[in-house]
C-alpha atoms as a PDB file:
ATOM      1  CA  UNK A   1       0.332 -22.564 -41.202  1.00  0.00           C
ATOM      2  CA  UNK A   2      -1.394 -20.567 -38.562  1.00  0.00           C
ATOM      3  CA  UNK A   3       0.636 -17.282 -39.458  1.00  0.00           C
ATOM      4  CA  UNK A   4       0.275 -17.604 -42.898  1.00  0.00           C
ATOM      5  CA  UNK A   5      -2.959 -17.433 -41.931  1.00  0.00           C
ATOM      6  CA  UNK A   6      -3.031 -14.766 -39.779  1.00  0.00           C
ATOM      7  CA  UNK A   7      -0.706 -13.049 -42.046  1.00  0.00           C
ATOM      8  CA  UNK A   8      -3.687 -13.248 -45.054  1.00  0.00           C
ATOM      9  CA  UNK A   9      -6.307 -12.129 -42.988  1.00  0.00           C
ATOM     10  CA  UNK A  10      -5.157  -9.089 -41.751  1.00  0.00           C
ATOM     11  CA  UNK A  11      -4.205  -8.834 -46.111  1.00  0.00           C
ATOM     12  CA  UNK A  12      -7.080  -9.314 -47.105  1.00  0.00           C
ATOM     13  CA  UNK A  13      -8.744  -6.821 -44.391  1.00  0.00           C
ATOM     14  CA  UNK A  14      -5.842  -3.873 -45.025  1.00  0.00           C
ATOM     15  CA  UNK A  15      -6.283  -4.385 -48.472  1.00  0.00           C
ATOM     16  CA  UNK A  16     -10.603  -4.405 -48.733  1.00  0.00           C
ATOM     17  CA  UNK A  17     -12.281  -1.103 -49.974  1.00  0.00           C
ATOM     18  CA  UNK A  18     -14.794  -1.659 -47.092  1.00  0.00           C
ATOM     19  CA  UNK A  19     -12.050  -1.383 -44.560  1.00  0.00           C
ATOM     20  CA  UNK A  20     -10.428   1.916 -46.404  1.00  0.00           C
ATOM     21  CA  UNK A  21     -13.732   3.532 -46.476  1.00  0.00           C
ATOM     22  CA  UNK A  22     -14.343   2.575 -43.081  1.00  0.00           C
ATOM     23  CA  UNK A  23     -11.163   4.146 -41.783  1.00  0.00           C
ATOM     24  CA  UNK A  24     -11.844   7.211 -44.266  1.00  0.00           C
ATOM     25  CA  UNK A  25     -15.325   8.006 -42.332  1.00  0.00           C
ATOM     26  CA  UNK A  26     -13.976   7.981 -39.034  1.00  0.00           C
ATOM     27  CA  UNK A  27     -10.690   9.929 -39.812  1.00  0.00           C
ATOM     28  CA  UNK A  28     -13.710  11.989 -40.999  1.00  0.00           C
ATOM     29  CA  UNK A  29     -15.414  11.786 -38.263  1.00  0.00           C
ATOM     30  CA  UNK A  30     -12.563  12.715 -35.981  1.00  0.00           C
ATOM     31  CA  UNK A  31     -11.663  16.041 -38.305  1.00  0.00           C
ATOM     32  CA  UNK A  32     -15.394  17.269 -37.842  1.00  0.00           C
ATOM     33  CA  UNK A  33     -15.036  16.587 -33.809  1.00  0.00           C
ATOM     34  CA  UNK A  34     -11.962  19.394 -34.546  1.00  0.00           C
ATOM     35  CA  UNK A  35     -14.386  21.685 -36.104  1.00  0.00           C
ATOM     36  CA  UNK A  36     -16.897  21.173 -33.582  1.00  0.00           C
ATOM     37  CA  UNK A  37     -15.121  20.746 -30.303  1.00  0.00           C
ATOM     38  CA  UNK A  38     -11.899  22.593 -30.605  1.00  0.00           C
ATOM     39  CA  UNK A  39     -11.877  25.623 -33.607  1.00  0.00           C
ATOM     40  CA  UNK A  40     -15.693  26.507 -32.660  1.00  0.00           C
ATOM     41  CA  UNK A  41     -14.721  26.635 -29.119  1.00  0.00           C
ATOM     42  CA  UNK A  42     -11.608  28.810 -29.261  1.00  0.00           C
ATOM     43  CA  UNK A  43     -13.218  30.882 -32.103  1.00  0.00           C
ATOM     44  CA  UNK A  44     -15.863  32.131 -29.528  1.00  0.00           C
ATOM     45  CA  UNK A  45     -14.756  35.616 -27.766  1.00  0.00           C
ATOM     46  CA  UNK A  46     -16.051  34.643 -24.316  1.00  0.00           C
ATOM     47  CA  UNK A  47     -14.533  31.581 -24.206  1.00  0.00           C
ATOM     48  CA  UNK A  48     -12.137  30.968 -21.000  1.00  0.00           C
ATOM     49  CA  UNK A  49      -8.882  30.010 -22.543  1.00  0.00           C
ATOM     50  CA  UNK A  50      -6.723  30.526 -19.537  1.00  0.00           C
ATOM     51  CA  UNK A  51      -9.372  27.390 -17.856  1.00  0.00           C
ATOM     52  CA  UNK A  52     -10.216  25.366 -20.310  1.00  0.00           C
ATOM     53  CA  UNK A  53      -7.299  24.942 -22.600  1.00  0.00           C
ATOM     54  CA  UNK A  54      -6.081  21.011 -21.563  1.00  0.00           C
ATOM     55  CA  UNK A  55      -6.359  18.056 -23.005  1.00  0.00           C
ATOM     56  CA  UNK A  56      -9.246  16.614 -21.474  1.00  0.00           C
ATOM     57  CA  UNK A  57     -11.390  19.341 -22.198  1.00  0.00           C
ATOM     58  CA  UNK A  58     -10.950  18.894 -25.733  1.00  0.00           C
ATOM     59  CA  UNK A  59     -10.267  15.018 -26.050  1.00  0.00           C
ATOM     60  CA  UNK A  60     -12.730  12.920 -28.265  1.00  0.00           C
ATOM     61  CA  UNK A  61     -13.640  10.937 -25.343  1.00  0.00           C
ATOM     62  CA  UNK A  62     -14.369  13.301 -22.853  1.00  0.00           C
ATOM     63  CA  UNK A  63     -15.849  16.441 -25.227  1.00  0.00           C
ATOM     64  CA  UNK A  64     -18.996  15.440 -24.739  1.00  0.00           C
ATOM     65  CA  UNK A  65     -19.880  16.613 -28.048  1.00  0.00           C
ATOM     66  CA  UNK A  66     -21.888  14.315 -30.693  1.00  0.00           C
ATOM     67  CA  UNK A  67     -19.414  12.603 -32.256  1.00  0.00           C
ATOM     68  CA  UNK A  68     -18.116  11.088 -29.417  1.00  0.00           C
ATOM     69  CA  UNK A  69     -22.153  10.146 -28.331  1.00  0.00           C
ATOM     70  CA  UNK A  70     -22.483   8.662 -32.133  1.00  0.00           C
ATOM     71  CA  UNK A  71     -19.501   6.623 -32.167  1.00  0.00           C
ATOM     72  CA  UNK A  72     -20.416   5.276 -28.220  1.00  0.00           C
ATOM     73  CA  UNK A  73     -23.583   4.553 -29.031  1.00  0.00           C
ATOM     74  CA  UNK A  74     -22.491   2.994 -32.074  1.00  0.00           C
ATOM     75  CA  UNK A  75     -19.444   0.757 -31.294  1.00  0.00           C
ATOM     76  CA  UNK A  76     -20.880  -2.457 -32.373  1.00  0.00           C
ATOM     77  CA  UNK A  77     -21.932  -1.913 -35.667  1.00  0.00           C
ATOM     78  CA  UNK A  78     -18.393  -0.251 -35.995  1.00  0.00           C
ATOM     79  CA  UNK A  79     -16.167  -3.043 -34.345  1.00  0.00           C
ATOM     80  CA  UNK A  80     -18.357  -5.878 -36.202  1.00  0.00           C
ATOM     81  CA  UNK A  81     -17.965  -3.753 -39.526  1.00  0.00           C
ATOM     82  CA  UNK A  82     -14.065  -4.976 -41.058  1.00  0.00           C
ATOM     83  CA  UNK A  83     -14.383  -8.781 -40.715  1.00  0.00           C
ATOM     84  CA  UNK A  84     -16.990 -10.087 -38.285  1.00  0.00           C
ATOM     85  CA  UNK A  85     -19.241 -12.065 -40.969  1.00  0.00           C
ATOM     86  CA  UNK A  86     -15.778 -13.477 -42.812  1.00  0.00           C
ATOM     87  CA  UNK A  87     -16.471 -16.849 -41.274  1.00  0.00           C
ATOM     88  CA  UNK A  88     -20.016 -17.051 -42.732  1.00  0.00           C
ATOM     89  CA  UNK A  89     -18.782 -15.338 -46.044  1.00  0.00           C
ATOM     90  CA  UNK A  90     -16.144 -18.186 -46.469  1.00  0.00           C
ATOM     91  CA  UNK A  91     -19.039 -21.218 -45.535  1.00  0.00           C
ATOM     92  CA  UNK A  92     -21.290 -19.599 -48.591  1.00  0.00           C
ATOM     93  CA  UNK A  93     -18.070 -19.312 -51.363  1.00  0.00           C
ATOM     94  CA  UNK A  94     -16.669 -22.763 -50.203  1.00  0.00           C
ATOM     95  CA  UNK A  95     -13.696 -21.214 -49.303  1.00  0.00           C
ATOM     96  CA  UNK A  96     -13.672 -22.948 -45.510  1.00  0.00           C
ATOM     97  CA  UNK A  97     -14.207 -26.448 -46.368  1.00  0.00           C
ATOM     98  CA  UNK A  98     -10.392 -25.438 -48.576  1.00  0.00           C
ATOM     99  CA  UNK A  99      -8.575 -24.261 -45.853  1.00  0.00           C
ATOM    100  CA  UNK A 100      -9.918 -26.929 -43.276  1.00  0.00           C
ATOM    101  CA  UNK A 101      -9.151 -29.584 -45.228  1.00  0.00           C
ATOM    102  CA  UNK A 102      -5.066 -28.306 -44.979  1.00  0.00           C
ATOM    103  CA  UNK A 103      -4.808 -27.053 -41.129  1.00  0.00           C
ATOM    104  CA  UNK A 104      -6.949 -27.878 -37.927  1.00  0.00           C
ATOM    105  CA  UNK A 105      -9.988 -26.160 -37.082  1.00  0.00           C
ATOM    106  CA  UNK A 106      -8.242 -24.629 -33.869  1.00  0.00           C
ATOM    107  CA  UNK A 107      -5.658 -22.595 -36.282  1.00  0.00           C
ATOM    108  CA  UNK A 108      -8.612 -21.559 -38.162  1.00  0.00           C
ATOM    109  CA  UNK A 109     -10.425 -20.771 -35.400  1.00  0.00           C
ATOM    110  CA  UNK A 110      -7.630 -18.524 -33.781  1.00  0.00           C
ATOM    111  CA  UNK A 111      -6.977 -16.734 -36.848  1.00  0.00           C
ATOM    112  CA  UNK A 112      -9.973 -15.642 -37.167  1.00  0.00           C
ATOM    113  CA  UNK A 113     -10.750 -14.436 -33.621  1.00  0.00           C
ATOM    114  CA  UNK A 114      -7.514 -13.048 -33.408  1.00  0.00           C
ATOM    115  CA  UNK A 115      -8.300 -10.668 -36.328  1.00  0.00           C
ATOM    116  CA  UNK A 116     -11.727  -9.785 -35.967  1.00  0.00           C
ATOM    117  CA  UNK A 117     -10.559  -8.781 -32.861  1.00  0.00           C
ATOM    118  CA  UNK A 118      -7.838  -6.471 -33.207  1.00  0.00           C
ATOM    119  CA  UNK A 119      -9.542  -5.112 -36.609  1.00  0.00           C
ATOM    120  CA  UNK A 120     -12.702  -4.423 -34.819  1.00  0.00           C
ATOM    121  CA  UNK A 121     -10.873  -2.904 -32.186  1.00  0.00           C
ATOM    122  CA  UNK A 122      -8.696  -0.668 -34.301  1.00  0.00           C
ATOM    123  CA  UNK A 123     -11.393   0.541 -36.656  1.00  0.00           C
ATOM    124  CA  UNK A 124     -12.963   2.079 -33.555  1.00  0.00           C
ATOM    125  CA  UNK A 125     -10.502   3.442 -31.258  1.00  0.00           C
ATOM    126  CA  UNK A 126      -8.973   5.438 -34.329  1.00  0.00           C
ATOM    127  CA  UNK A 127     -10.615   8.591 -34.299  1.00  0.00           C
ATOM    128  CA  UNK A 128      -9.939   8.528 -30.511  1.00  0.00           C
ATOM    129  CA  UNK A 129      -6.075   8.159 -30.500  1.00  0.00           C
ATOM    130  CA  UNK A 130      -5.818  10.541 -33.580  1.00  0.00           C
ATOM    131  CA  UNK A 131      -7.610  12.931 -30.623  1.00  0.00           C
ATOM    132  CA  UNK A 132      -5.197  11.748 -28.241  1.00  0.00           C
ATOM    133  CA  UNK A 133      -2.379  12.615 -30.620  1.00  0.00           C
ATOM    134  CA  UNK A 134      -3.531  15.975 -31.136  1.00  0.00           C
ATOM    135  CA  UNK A 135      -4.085  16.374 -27.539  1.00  0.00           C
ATOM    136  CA  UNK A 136      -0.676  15.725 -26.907  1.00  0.00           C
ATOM    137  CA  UNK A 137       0.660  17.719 -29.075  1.00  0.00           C
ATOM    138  CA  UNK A 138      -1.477  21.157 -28.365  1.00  0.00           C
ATOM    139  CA  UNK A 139      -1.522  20.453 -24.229  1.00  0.00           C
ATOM    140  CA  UNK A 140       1.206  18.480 -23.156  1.00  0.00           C
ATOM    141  CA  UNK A 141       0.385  16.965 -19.822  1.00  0.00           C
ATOM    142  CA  UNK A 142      -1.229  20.731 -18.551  1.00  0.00           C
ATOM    143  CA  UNK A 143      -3.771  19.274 -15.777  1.00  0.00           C
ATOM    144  CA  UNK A 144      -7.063  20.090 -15.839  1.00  0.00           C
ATOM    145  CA  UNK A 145      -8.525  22.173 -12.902  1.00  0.00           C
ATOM    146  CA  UNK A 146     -10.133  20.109  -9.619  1.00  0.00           C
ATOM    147  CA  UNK A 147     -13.726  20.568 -10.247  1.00  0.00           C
ATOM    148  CA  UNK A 148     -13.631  19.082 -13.936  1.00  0.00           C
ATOM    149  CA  UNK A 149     -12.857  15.849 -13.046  1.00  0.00           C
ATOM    150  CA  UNK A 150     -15.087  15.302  -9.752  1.00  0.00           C
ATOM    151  CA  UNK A 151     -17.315  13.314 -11.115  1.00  0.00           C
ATOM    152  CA  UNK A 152     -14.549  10.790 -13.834  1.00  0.00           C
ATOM    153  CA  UNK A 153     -15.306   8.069 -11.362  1.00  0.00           C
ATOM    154  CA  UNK A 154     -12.892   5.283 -10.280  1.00  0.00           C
ATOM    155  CA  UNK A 155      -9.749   6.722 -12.261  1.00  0.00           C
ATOM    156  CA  UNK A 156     -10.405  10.574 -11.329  1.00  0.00           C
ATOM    157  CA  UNK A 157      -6.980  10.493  -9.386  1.00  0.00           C
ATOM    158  CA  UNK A 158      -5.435   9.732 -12.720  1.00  0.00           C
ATOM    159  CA  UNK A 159      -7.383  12.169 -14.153  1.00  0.00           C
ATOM    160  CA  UNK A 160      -6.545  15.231 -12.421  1.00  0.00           C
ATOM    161  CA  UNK A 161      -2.778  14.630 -12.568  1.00  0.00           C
ATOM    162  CA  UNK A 162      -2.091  12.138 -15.385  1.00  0.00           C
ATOM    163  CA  UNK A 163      -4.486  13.004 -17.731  1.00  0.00           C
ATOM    164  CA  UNK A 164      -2.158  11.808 -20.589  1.00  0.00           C
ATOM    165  CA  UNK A 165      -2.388   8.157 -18.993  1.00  0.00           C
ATOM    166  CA  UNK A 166      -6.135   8.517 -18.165  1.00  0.00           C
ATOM    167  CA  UNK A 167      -7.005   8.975 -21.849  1.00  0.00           C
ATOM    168  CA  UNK A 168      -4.498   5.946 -22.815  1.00  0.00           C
ATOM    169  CA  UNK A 169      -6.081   3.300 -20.432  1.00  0.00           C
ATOM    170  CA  UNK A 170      -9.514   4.483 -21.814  1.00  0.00           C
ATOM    171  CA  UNK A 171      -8.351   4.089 -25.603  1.00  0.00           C
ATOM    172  CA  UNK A 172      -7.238   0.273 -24.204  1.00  0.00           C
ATOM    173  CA  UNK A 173     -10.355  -0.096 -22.523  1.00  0.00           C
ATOM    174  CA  UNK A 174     -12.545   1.036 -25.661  1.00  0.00           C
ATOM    175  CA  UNK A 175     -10.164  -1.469 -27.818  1.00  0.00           C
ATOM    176  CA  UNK A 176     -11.240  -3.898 -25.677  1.00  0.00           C
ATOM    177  CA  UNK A 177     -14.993  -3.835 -25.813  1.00  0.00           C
ATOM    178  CA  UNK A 178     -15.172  -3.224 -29.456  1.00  0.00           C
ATOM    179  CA  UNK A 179     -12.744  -6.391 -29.759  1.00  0.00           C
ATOM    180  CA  UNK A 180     -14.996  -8.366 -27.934  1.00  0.00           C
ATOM    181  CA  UNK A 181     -17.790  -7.069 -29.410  1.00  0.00           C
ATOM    182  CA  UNK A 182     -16.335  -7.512 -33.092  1.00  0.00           C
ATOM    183  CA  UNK A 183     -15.984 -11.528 -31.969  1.00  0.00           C
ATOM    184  CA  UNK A 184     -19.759 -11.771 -30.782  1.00  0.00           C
ATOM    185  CA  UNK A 185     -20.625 -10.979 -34.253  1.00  0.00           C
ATOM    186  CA  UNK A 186     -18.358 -13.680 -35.547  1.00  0.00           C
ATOM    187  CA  UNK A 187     -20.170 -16.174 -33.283  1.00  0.00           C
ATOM    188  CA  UNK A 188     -23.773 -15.020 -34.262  1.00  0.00           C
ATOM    189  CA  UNK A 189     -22.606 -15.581 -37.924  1.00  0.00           C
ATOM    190  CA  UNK A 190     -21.134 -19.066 -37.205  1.00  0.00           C
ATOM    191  CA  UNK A 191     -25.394 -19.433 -37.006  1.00  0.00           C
ATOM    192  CA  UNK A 192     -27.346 -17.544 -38.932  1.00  0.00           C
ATOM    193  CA  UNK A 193     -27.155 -17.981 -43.128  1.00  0.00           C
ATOM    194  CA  UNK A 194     -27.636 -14.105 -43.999  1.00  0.00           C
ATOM    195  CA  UNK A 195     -24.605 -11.771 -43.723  1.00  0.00           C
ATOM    196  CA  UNK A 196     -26.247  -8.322 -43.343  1.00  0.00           C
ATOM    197  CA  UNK A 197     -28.747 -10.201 -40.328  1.00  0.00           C
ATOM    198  CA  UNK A 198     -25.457 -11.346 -38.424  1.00  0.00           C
ATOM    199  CA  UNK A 199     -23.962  -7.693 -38.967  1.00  0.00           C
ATOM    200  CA  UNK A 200     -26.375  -6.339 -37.130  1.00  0.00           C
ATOM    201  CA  UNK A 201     -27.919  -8.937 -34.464  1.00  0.00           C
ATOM    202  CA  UNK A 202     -24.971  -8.059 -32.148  1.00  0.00           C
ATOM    203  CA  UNK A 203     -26.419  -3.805 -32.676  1.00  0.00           C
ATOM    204  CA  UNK A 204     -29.641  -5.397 -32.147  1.00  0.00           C
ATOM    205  CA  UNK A 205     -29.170  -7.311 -28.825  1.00  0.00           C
ATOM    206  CA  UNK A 206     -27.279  -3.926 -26.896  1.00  0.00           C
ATOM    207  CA  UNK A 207     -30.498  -2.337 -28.746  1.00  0.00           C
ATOM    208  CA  UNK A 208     -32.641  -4.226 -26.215  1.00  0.00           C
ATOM    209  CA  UNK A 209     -30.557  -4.929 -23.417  1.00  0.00           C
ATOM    210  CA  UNK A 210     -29.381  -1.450 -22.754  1.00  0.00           C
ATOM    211  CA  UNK A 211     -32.701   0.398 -22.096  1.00  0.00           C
ATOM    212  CA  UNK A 212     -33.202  -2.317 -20.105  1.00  0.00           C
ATOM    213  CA  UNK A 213     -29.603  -1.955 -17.975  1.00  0.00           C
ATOM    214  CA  UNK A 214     -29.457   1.709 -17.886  1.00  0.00           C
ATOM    215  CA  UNK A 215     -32.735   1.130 -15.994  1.00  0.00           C
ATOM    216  CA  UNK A 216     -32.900  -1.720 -13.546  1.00  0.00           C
ATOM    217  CA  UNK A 217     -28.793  -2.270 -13.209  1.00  0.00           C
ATOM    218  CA  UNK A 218     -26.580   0.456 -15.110  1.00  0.00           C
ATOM    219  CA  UNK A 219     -24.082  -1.048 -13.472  1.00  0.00           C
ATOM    220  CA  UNK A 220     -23.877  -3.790 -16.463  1.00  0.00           C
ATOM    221  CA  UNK A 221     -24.740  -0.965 -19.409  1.00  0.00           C
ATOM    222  CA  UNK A 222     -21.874  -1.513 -21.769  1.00  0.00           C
ATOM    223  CA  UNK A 223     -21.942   2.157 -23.570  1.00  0.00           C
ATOM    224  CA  UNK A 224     -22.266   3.462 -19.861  1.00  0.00           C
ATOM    225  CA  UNK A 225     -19.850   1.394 -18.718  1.00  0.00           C
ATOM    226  CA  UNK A 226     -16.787   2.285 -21.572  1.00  0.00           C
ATOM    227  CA  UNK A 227     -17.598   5.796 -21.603  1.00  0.00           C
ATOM    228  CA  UNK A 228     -14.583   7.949 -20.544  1.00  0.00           C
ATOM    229  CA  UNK A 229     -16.813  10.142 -18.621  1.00  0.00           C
ATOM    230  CA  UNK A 230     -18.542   7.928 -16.100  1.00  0.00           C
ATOM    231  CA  UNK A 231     -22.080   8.691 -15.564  1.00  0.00           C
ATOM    232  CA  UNK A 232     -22.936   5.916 -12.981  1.00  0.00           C
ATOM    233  CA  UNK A 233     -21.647   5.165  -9.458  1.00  0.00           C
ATOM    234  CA  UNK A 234     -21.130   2.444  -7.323  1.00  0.00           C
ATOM    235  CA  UNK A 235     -18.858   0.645 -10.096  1.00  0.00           C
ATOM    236  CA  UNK A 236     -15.251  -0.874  -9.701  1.00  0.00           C
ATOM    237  CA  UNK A 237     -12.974  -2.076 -11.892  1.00  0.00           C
ATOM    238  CA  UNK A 238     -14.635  -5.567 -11.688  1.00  0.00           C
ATOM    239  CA  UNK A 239     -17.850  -4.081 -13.256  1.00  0.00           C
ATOM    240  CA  UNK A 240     -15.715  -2.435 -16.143  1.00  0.00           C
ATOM    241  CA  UNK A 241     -14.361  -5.541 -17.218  1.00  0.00           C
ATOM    242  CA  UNK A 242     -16.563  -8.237 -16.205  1.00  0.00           C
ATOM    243  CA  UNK A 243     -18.905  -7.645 -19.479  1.00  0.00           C
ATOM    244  CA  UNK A 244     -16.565  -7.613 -22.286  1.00  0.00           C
ATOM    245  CA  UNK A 245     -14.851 -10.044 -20.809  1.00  0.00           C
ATOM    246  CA  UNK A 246     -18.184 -12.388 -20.234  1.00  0.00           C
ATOM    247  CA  UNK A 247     -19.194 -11.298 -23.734  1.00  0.00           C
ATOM    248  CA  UNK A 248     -15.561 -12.599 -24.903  1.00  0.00           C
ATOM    249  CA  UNK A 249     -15.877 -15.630 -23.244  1.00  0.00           C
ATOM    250  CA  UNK A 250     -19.177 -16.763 -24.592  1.00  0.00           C
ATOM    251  CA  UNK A 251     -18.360 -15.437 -28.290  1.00  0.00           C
ATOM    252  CA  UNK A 252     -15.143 -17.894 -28.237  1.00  0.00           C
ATOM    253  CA  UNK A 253     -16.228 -20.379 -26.900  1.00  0.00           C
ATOM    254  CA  UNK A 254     -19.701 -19.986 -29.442  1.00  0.00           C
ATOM    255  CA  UNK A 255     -17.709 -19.393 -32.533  1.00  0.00           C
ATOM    256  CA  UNK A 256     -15.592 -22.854 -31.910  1.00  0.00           C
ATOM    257  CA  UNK A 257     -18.728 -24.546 -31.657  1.00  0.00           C
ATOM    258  CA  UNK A 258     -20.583 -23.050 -34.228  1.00  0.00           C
ATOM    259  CA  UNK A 259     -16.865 -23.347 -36.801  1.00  0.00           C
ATOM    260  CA  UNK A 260     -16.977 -27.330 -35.629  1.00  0.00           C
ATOM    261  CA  UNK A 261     -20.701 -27.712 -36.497  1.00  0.00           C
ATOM    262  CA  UNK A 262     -19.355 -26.374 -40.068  1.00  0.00           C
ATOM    263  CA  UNK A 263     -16.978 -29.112 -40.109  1.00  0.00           C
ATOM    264  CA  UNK A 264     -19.642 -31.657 -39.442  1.00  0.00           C
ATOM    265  CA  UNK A 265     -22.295 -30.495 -42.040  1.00  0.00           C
END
């Protein structure tokens, strides 16, 4: 029962216009980083070629250009986009008191996670391995010069001669925050009784906490945090993972509660 479930799930997110046009805009969004970051950039006459031309130069993640800032900046409302609100959807069209009346709430409950999850996760890191792709296939592994990666923080090592593998553990890292981001929404909307409010309260919260981080402890600023070109100092790999992995913890544990109050009503 629990792949079946799992199995119509990720159906019935493949198959959703929202999802399509999701993944539309940010193949979009990646073709328009191209324009921007790579054929501007070569088209200019002064520009140093012989220098500049490797991968992480031109890589989504480490461009620097507006795209990537926009899609940072905006990983919530991206990851929570394909299915974070399902749960709440299903409550209001009666279609949860079906299906837990024929398995337990902890197959439910996994499916659901599981799939926000990896959807969330997916919807966002796209335009960033498409990058990656590209990368590959224009650069190779041609390593960048010494002074461009000075200041890529705890994995500059990797940087400077595996630059290939330093954009790959940041695409797993990036999956990894907007997965556990896409499940916080699922727990807000295991609470609240409008859709579009538990779309964006997850938005909303980094909205106030991150001035607030970036300020007093940037340390803890998620978009500071899982951007590929680290900004802050004095982190470790414990700081990297500690919040998506606190904000996973709480969002499971929330959503099971919040799925067994539905049960009870």
């Amino acid at each position: 029962m629990f792949y079946q479930l799992l199995k119509n799930n990720f159906i019935e997110v493949l198959s959703s216009k929202k999802y399509k046009f999701s993944l539309l805009i940010m193949i979009l969004l990646f073709v328009i980083d191209i324009f921007i970051s790579i054929y501007q950039k070569f088209s200019l006459p002064y520009f140093d070629k012989d220098h500049l031309s490797f991968s992480l130069y031109f890589w989504l993640g480490t461009n620097d250009s507006v795209i990537s800032g926009i899609l940072i900046f905006l990983f919530v409302l991206i990851s929570c986009l394909p299915y974070s609100t399902n749960v709440l959807e299903e409550k209001q069209n009666g279609y949860f008191q079906f299906v837990i009346s024929r398995c337990s709430l902890l197959k439910y409950f996994s499916s659901k996670v599981i799939t926000a999850f990896i959807s969330g996760g997916f919807l966002f890191v796209l335009p960033f391995v498409l990058s990656f792709i590209l990368m590959l296939i224009m650069f190779g592994n041609k390593l960048p010069y010494t002074e461009f990666v000075d200041n890529y923080g705890m994995f500059h090592q990797i940087a400077e001669y595996h630059p290939s593998i330093y954009m790959a553990i940041y695409i797993l890292i990036l999956f990894y925050y907007a997965g556990s981001f896409a499940i916080l929404g699922v727990f807000l909307s295991t609470f609240l009784k409008n859709k579009y409010l538990a779309y964006v309260s997850p938005f909303l919260i980094i909205l106030v906490l991150e001035p607030v981080f970036e300020i007093f402890y940037p340390q803890l600023s998620p978009i500071l945090l899982m951007s590929p070109i680290q900004t802050i100092t004095g982190i470790s790999i414990i700081y990297l993972f500690a919040i998506p992995s606190f904000v996973l913890a709480i969002s499971l544990v929330g959503t099971y509660i919040g799925l067994k109050r539905y049960v009870q009503q």
